[in-house]
PDB file of N, CA and C in Angstrom:
ATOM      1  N   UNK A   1     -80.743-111.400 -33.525  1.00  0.00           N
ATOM      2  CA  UNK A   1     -79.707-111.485 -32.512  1.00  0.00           C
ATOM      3  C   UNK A   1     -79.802-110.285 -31.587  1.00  0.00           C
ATOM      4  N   UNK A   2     -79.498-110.450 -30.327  1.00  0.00           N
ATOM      5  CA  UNK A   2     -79.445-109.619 -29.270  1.00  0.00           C
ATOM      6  C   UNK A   2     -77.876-109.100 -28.516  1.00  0.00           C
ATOM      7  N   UNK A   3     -77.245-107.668 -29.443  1.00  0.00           N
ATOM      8  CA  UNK A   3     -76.050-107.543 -29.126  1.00  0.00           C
ATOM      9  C   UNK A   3     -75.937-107.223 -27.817  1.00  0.00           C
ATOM     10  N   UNK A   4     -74.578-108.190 -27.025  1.00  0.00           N
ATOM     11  CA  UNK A   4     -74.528-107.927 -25.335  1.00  0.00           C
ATOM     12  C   UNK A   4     -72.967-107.195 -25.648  1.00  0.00           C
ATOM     13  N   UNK A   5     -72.857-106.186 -24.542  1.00  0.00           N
ATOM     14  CA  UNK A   5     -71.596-105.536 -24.568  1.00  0.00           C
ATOM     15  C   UNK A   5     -70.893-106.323 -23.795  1.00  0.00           C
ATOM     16  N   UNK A   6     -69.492-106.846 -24.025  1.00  0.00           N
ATOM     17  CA  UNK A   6     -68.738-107.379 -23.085  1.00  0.00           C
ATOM     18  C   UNK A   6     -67.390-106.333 -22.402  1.00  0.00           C
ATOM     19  N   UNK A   7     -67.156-106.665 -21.222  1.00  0.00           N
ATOM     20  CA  UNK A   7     -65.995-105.876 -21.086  1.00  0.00           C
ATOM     21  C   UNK A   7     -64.634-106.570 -21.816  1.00  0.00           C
ATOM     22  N   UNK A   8     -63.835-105.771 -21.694  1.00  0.00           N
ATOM     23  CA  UNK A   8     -62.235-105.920 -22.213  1.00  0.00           C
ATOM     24  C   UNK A   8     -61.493-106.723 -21.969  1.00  0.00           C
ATOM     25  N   UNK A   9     -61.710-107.105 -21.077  1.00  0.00           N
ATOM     26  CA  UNK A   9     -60.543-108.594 -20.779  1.00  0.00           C
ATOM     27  C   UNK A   9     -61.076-109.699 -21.531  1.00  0.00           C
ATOM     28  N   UNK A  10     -62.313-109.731 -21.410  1.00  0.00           N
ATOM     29  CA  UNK A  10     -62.759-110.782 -22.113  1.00  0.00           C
ATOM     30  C   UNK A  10     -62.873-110.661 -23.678  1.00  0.00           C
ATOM     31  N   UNK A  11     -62.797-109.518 -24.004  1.00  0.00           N
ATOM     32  CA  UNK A  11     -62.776-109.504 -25.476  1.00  0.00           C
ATOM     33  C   UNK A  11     -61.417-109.925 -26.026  1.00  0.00           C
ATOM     34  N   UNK A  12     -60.416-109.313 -24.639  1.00  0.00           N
ATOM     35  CA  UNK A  12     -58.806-109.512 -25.402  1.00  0.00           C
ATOM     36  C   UNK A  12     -58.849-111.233 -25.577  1.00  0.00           C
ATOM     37  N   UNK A  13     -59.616-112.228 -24.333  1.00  0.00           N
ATOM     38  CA  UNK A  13     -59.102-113.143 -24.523  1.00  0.00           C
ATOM     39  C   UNK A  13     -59.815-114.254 -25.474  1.00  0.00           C
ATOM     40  N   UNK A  14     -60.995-113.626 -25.672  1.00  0.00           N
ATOM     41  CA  UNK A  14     -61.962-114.329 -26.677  1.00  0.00           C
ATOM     42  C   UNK A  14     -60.934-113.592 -28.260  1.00  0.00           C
ATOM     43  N   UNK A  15     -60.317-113.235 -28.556  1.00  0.00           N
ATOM     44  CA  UNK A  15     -59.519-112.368 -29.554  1.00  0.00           C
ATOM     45  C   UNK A  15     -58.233-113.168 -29.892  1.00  0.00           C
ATOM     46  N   UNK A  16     -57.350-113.603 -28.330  1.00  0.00           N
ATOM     47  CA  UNK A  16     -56.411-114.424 -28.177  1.00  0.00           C
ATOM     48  C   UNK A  16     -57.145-115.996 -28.884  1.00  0.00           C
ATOM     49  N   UNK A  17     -57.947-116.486 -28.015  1.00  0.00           N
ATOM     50  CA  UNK A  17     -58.677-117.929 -29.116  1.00  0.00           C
ATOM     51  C   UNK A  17     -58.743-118.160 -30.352  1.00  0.00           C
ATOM     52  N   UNK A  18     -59.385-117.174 -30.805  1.00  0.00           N
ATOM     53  CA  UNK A  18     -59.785-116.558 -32.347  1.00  0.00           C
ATOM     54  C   UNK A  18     -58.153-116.892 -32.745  1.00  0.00           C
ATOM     55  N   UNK A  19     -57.563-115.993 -32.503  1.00  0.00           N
ATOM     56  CA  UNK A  19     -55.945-115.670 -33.078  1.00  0.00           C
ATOM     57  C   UNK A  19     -55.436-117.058 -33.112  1.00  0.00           C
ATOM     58  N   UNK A  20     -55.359-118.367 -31.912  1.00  0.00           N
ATOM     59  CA  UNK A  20     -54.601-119.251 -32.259  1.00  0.00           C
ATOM     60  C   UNK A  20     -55.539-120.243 -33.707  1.00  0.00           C
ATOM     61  N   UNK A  21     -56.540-119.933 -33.815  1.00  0.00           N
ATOM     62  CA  UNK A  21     -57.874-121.066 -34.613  1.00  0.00           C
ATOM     63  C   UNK A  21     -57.276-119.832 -36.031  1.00  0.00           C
ATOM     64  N   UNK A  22     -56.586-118.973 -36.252  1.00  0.00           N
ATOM     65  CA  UNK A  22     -56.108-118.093 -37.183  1.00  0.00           C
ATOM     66  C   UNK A  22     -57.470-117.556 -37.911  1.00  0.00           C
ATOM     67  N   UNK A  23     -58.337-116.681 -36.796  1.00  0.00           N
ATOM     68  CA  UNK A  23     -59.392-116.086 -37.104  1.00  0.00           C
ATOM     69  C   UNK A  23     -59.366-114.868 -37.246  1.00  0.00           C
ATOM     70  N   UNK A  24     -59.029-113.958 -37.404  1.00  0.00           N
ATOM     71  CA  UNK A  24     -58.660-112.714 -37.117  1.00  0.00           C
ATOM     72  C   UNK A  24     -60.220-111.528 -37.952  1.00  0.00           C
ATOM     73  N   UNK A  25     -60.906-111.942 -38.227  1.00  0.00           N
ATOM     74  CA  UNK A  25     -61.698-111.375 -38.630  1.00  0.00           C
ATOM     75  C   UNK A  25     -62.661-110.483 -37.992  1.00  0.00           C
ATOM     76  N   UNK A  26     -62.569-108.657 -37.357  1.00  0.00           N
ATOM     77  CA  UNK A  26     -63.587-108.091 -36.511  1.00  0.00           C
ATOM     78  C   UNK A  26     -64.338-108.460 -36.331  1.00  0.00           C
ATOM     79  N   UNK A  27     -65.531-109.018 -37.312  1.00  0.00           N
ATOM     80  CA  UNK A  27     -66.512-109.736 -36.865  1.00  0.00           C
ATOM     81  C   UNK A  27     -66.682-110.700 -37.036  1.00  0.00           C
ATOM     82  N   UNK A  28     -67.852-111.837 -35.680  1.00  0.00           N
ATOM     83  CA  UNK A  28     -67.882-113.163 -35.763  1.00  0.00           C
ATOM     84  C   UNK A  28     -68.856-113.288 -35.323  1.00  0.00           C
ATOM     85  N   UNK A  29     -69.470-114.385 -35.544  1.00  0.00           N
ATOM     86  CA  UNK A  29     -70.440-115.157 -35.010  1.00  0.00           C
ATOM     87  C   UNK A  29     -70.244-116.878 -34.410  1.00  0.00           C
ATOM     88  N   UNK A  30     -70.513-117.144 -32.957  1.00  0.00           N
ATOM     89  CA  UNK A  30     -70.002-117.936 -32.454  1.00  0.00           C
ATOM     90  C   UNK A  30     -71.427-118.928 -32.561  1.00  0.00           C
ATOM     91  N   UNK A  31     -71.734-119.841 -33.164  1.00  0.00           N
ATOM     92  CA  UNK A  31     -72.494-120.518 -33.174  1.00  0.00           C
ATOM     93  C   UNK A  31     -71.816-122.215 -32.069  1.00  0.00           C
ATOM     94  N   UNK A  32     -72.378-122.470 -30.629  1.00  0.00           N
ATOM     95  CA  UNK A  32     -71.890-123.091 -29.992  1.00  0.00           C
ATOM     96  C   UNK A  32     -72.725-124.821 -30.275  1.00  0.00           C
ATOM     97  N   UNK A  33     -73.895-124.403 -30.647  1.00  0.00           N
ATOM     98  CA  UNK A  33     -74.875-125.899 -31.245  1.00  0.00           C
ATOM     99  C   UNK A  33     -73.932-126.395 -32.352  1.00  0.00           C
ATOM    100  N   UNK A  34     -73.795-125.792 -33.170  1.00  0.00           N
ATOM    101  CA  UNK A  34     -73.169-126.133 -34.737  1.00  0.00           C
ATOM    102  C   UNK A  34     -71.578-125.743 -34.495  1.00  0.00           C
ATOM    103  N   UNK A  35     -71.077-125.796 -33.460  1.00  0.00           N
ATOM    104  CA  UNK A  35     -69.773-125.710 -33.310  1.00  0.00           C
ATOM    105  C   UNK A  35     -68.802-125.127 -33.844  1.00  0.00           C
ATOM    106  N   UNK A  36     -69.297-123.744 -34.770  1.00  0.00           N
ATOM    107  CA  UNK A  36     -68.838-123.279 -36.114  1.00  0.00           C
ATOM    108  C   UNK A  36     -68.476-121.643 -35.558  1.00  0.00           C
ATOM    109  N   UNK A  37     -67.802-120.993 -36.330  1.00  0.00           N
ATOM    110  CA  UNK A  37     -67.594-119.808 -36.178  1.00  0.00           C
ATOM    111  C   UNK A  37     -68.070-118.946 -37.635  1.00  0.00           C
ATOM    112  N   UNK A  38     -68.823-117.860 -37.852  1.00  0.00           N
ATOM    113  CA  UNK A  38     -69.157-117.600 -38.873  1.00  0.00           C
ATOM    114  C   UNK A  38     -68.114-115.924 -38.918  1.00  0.00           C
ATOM    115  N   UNK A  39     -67.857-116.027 -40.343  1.00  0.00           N
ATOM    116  CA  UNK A  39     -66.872-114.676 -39.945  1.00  0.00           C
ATOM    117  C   UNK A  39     -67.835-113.868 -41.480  1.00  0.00           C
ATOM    118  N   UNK A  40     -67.971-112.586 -40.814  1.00  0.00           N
ATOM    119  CA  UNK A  40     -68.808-111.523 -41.137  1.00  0.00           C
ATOM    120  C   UNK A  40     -67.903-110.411 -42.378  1.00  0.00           C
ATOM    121  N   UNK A  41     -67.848-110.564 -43.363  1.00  0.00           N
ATOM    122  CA  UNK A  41     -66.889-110.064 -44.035  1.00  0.00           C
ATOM    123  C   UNK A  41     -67.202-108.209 -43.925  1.00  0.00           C
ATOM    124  N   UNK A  42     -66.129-107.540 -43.850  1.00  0.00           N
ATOM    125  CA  UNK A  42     -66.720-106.225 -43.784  1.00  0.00           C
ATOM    126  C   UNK A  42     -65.968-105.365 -44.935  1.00  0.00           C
ATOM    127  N   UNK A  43     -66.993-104.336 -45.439  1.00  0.00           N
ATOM    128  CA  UNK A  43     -66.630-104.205 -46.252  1.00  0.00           C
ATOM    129  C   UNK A  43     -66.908-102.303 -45.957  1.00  0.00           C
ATOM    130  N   UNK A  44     -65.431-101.688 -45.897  1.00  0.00           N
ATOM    131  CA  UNK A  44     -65.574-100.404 -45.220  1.00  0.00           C
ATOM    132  C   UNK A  44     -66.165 -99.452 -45.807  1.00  0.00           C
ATOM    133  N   UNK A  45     -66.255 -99.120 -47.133  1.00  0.00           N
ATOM    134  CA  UNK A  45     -66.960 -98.520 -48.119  1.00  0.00           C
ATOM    135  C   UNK A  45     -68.242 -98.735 -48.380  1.00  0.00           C
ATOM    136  N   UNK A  46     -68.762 -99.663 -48.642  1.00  0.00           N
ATOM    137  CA  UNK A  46     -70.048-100.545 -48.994  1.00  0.00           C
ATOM    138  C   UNK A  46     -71.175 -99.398 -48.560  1.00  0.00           C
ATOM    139  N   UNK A  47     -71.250 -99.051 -47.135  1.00  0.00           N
ATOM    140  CA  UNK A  47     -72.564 -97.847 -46.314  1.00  0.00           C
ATOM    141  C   UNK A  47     -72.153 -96.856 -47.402  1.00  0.00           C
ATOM    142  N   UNK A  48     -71.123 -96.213 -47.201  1.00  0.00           N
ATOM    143  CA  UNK A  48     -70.634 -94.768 -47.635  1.00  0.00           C
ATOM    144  C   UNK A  48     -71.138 -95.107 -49.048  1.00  0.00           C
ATOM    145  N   UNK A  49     -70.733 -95.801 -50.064  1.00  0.00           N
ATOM    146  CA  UNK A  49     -71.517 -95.413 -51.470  1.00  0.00           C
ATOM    147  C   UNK A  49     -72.303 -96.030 -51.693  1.00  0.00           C
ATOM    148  N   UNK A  50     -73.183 -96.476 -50.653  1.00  0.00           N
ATOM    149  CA  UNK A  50     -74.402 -96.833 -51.448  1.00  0.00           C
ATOM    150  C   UNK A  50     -75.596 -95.397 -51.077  1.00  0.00           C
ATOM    151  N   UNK A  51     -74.803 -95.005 -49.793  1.00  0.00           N
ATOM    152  CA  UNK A  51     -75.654 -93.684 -49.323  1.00  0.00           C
ATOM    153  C   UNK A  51     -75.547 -92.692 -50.341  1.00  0.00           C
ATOM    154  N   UNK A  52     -74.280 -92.076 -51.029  1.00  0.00           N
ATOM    155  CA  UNK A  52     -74.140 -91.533 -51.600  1.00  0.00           C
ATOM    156  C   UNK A  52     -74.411 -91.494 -53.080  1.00  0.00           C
ATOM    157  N   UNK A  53     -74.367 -93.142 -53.764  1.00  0.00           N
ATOM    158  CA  UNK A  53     -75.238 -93.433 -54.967  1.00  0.00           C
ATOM    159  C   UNK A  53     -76.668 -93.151 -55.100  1.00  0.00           C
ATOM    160  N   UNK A  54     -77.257 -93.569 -54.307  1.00  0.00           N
ATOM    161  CA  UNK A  54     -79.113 -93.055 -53.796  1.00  0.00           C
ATOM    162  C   UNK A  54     -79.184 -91.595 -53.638  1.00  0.00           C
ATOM    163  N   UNK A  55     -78.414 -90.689 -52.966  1.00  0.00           N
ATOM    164  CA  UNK A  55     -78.528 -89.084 -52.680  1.00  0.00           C
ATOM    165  C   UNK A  55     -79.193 -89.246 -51.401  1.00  0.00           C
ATOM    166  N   UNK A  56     -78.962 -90.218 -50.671  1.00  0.00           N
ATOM    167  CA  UNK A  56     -79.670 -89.754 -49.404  1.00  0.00           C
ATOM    168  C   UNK A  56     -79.038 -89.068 -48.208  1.00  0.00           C
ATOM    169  N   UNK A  57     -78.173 -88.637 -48.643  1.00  0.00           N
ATOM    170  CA  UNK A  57     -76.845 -88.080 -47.846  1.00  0.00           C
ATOM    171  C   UNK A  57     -76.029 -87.400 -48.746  1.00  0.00           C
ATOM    172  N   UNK A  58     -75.778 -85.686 -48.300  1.00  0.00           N
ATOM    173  CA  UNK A  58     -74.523 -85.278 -48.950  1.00  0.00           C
ATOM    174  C   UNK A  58     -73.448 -86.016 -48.594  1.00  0.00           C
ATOM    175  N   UNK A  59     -72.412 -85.538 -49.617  1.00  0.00           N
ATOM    176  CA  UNK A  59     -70.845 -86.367 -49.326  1.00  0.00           C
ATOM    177  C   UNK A  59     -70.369 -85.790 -48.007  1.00  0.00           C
ATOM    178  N   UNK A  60     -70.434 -84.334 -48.002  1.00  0.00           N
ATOM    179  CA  UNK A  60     -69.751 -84.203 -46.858  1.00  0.00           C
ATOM    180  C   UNK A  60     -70.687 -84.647 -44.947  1.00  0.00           C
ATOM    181  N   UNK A  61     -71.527 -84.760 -44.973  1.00  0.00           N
ATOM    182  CA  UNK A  61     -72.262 -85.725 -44.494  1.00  0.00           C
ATOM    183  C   UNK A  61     -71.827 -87.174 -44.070  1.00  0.00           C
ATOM    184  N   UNK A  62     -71.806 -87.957 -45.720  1.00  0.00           N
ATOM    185  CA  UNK A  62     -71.203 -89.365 -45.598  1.00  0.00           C
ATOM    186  C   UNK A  62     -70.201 -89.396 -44.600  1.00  0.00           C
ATOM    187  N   UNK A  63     -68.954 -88.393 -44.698  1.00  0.00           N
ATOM    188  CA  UNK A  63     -67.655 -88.331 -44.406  1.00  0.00           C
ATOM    189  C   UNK A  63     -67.497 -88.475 -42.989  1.00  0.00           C
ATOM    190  N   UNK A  64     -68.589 -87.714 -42.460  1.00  0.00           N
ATOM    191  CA  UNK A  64     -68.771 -87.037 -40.849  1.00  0.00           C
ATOM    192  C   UNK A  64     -69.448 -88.072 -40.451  1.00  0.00           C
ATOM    193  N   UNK A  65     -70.766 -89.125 -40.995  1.00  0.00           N
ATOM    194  CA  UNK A  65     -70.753 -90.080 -40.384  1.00  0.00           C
ATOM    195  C   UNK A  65     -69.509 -91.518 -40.281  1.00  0.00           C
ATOM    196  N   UNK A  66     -68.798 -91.384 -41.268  1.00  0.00           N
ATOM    197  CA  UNK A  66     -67.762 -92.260 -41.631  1.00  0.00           C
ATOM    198  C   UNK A  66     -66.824 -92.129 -40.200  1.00  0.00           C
ATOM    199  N   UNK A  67     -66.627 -90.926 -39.963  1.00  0.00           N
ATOM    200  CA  UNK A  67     -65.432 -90.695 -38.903  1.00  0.00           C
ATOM    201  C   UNK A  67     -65.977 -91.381 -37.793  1.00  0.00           C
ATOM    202  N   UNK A  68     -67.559 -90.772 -37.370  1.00  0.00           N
ATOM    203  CA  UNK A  68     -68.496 -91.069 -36.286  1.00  0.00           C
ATOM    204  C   UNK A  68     -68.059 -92.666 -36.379  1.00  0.00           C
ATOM    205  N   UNK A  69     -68.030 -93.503 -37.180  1.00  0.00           N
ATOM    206  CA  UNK A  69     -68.303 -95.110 -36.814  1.00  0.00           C
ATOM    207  C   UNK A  69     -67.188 -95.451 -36.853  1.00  0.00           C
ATOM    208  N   UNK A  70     -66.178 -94.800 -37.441  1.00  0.00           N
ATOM    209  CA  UNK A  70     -64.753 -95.247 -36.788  1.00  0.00           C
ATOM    210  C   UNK A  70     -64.126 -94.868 -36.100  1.00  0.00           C
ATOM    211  N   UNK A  71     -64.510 -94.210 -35.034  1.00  0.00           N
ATOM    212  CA  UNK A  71     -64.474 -93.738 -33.808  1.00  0.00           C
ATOM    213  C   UNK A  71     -65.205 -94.716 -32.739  1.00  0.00           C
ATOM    214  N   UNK A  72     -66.293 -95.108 -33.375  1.00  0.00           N
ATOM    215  CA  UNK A  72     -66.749 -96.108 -32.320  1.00  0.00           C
ATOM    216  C   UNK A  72     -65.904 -97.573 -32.919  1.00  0.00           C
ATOM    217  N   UNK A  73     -65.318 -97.563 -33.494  1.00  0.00           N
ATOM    218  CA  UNK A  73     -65.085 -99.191 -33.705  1.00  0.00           C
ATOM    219  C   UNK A  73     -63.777 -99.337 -32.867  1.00  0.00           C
ATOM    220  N   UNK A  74     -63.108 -97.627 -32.945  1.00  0.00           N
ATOM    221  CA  UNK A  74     -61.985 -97.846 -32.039  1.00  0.00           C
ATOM    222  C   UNK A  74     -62.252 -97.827 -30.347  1.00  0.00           C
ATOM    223  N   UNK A  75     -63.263 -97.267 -29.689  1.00  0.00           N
ATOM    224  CA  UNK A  75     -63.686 -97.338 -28.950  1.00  0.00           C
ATOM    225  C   UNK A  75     -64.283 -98.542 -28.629  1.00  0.00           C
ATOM    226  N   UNK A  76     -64.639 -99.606 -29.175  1.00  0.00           N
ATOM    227  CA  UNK A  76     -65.277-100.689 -29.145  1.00  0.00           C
ATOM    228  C   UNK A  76     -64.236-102.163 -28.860  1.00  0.00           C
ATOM    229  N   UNK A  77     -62.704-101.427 -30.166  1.00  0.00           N
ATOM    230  CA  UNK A  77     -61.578-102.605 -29.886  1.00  0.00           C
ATOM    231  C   UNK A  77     -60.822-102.008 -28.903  1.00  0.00           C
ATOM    232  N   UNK A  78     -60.970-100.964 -27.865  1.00  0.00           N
ATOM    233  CA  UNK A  78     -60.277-100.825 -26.459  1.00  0.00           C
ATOM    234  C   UNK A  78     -60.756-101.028 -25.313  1.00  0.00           C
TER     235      UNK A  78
END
């Protein structure tokens, strides 16, 4: 897949759709052939300990990238 950035209005109102079909899930996949919506389960921990089970990352590391991507996710839902 080839991620396209959309602007904001259109996210609010592609968000509004979602909301009445009672989708509410951050991520999706809009499959328009197969008429389907695929919803991407996320799981906020999952990166952080698996990095930290392996040692490929100190913890305090993990932490500082942790902030880093939820910083962009809030930047991403404004």
């Amino acid at each position: 897949m080839i991620p396209k950035k959309m602007d904001s209005n259109t996210v609010r109102e592609l968000r509004k759709i979602l909301n009445k079909a009672n989708i509410t899930n951050p991520r999706v996949t809009i499959d328009f052939n197969k008429e389907i919506v695929e919803l991407e389960e996320t799981d906020e921990y999952a990166v952080d300990d698996l990095l930290q089970s392996v040692g490929v990352l100190p913890p305090n590391r993990v932490k500082e990238l942790r902030e880093e991507v939820g910083q962009m996710r809030e930047e991403w839902d404004s």
